[in-house]
C-alpha atoms as a PDB file:
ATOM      1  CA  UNK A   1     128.297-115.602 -57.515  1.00  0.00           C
ATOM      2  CA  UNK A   2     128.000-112.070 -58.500  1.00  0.00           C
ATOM      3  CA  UNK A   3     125.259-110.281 -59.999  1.00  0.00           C
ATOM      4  CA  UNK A   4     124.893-110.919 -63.653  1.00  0.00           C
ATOM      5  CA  UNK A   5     125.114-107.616 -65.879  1.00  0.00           C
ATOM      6  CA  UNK A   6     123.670-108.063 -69.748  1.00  0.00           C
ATOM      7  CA  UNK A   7     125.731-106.105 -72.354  1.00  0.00           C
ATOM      8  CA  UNK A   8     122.837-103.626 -72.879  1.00  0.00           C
ATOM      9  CA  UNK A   9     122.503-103.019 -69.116  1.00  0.00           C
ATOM     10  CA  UNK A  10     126.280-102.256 -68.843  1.00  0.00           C
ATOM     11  CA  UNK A  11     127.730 -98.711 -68.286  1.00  0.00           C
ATOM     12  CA  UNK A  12     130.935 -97.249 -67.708  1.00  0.00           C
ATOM     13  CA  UNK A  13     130.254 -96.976 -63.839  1.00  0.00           C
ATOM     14  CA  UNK A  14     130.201-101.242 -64.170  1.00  0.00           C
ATOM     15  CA  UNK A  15     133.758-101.150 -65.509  1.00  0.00           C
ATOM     16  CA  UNK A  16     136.724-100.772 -63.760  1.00  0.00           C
ATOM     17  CA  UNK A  17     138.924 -98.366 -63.891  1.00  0.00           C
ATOM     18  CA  UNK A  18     142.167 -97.909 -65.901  1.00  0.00           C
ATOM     19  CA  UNK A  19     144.655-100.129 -64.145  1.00  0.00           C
ATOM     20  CA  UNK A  20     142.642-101.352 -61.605  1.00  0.00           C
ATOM     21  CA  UNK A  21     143.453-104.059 -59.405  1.00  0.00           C
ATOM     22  CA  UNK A  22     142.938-107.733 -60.159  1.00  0.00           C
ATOM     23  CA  UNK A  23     140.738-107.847 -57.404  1.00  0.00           C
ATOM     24  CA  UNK A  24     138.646-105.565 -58.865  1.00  0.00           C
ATOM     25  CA  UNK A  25     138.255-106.641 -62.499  1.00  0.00           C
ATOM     26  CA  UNK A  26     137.777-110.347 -61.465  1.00  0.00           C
ATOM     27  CA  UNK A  27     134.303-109.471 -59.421  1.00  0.00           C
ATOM     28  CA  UNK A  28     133.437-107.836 -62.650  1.00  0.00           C
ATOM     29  CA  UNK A  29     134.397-110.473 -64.607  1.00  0.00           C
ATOM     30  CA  UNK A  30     132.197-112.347 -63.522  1.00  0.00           C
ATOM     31  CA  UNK A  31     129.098-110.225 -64.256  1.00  0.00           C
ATOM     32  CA  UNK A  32     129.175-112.315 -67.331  1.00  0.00           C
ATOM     33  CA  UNK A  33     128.740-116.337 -67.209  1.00  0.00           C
ATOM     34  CA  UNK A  34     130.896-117.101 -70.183  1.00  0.00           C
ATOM     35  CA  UNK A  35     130.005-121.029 -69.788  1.00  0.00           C
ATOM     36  CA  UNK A  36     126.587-120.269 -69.437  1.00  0.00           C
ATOM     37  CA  UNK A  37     126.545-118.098 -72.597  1.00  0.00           C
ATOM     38  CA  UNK A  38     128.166-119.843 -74.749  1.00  0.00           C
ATOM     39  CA  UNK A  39     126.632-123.751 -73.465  1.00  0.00           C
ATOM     40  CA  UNK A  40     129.931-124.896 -72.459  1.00  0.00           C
ATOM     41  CA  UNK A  41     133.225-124.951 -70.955  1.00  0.00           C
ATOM     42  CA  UNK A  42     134.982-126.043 -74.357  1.00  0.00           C
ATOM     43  CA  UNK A  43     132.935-122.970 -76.397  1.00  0.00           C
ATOM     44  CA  UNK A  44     133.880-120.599 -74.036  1.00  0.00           C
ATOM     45  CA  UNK A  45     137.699-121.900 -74.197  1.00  0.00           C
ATOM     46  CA  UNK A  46     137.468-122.036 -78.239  1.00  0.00           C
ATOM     47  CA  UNK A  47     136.488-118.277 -78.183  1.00  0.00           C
ATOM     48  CA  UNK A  48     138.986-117.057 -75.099  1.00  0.00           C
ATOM     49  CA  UNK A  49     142.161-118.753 -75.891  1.00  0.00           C
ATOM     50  CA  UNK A  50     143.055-117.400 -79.635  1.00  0.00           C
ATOM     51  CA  UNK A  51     142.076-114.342 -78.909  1.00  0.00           C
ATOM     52  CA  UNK A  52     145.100-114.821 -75.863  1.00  0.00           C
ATOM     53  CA  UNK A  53     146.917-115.780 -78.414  1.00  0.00           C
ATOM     54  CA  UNK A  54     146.340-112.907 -80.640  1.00  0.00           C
ATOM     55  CA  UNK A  55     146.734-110.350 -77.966  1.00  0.00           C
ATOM     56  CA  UNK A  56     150.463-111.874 -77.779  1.00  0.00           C
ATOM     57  CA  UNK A  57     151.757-111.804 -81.034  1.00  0.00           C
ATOM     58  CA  UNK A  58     150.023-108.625 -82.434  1.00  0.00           C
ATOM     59  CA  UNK A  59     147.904-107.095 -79.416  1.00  0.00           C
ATOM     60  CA  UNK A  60     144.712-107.783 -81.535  1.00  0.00           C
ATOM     61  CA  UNK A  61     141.932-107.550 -79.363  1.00  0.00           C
ATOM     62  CA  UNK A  62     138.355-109.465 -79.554  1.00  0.00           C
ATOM     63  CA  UNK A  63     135.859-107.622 -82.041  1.00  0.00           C
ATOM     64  CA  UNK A  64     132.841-107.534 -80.153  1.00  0.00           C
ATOM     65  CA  UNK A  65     131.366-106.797 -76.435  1.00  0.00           C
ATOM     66  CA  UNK A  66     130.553-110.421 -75.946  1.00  0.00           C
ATOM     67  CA  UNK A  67     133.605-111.832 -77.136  1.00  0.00           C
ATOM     68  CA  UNK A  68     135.816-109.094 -74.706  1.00  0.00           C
ATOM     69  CA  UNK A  69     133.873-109.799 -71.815  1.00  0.00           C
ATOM     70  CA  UNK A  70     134.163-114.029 -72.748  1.00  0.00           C
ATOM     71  CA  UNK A  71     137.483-113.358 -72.746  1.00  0.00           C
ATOM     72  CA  UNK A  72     138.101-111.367 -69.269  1.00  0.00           C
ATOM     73  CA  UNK A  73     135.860-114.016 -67.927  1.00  0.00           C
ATOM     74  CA  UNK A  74     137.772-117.081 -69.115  1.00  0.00           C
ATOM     75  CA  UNK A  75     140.519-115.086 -67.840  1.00  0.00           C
ATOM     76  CA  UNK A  76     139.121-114.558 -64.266  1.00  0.00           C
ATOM     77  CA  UNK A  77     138.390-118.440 -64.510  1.00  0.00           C
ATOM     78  CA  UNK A  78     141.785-119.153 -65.733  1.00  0.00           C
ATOM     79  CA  UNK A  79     143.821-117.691 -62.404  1.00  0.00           C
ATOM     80  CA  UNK A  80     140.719-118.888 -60.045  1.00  0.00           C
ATOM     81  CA  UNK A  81     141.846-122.274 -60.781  1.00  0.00           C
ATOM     82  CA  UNK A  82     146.002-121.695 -60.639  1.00  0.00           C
ATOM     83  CA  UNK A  83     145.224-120.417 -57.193  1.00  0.00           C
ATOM     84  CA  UNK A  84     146.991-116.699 -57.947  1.00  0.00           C
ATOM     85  CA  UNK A  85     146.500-113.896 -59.891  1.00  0.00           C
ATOM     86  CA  UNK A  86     147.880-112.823 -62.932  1.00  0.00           C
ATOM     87  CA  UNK A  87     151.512-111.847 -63.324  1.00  0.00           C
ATOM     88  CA  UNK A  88     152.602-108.462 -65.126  1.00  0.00           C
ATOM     89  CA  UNK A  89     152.220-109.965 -68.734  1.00  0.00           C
ATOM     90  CA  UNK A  90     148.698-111.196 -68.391  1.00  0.00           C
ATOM     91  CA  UNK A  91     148.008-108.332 -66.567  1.00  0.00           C
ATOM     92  CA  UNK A  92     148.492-106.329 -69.867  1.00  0.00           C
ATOM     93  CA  UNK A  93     146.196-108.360 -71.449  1.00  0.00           C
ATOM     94  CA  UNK A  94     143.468-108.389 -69.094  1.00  0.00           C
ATOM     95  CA  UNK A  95     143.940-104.605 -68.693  1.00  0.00           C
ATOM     96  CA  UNK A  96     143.775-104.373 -72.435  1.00  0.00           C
ATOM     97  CA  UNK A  97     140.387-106.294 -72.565  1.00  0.00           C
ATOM     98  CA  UNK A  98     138.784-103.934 -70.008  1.00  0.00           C
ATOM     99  CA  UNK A  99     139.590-100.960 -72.136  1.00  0.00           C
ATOM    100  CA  UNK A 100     138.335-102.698 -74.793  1.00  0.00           C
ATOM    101  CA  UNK A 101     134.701-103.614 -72.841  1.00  0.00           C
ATOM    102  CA  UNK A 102     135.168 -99.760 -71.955  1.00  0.00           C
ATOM    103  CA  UNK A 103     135.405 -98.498 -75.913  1.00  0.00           C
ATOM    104  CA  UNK A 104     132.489-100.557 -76.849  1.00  0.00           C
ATOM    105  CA  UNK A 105     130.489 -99.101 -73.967  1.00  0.00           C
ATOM    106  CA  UNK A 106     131.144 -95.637 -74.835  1.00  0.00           C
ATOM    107  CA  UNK A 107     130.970 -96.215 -78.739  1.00  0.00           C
ATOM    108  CA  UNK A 108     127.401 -97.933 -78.161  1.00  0.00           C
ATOM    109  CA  UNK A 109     126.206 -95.015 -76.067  1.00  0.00           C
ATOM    110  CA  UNK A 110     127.730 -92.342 -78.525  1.00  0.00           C
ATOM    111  CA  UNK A 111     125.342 -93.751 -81.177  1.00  0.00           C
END
């Protein structure tokens, strides 16, 4: 398992780049133990999934640092266990979540 990163011990250097690989953003991913956060498999899946959802019908993205990083993590756990990454469409969302974990980085630093 990879190293586990707390939200205040994150920095931009933890966070992928722009359009990075899946590869990539799946080891960080899981620098944060969604299950293990939240107590369960089902939490973690109450949290992750509607915000999915939202992403696809108005690109709404998760309001907090925890939530985004739930989210890429369920996500991460999600194509682990269909044995293949993401296709173009998830992609977008996954990509959207990391700029997301990215804004909330640089907006807690900026204050």
């Amino acid at each position: 398992m990879f190293e586990q990163i707390e939200n205040r011990g994150l920095t931009e250097r933890d966070i992928p780049s722009p359009n990075a690989a899946w590869r990539r953003i799946s080891e960080f991913a899981l620098t944060f133990d969604g299950y293990s956060h939240w107590g369960s498999f089902d939490v973690c899946a109450e949290i992750a999934n509607p915000c999915a959802e939202a992403f696809a019908k108005n690109r709404e993205l998760p309001d907090s640092l925890t939530k985004l990083r739930t989210c890429l993590f369920f996500e991460q756990r999600r194509y682990h266990h269909f044995g293949h990454g993401p296709y173009e469409g998830a992609m977008e969302y996954i990509h959207a979540l990391v700029e997301g974990i990215r804004q909330e980085v640089q907006a807690r630093g900026a204050g």
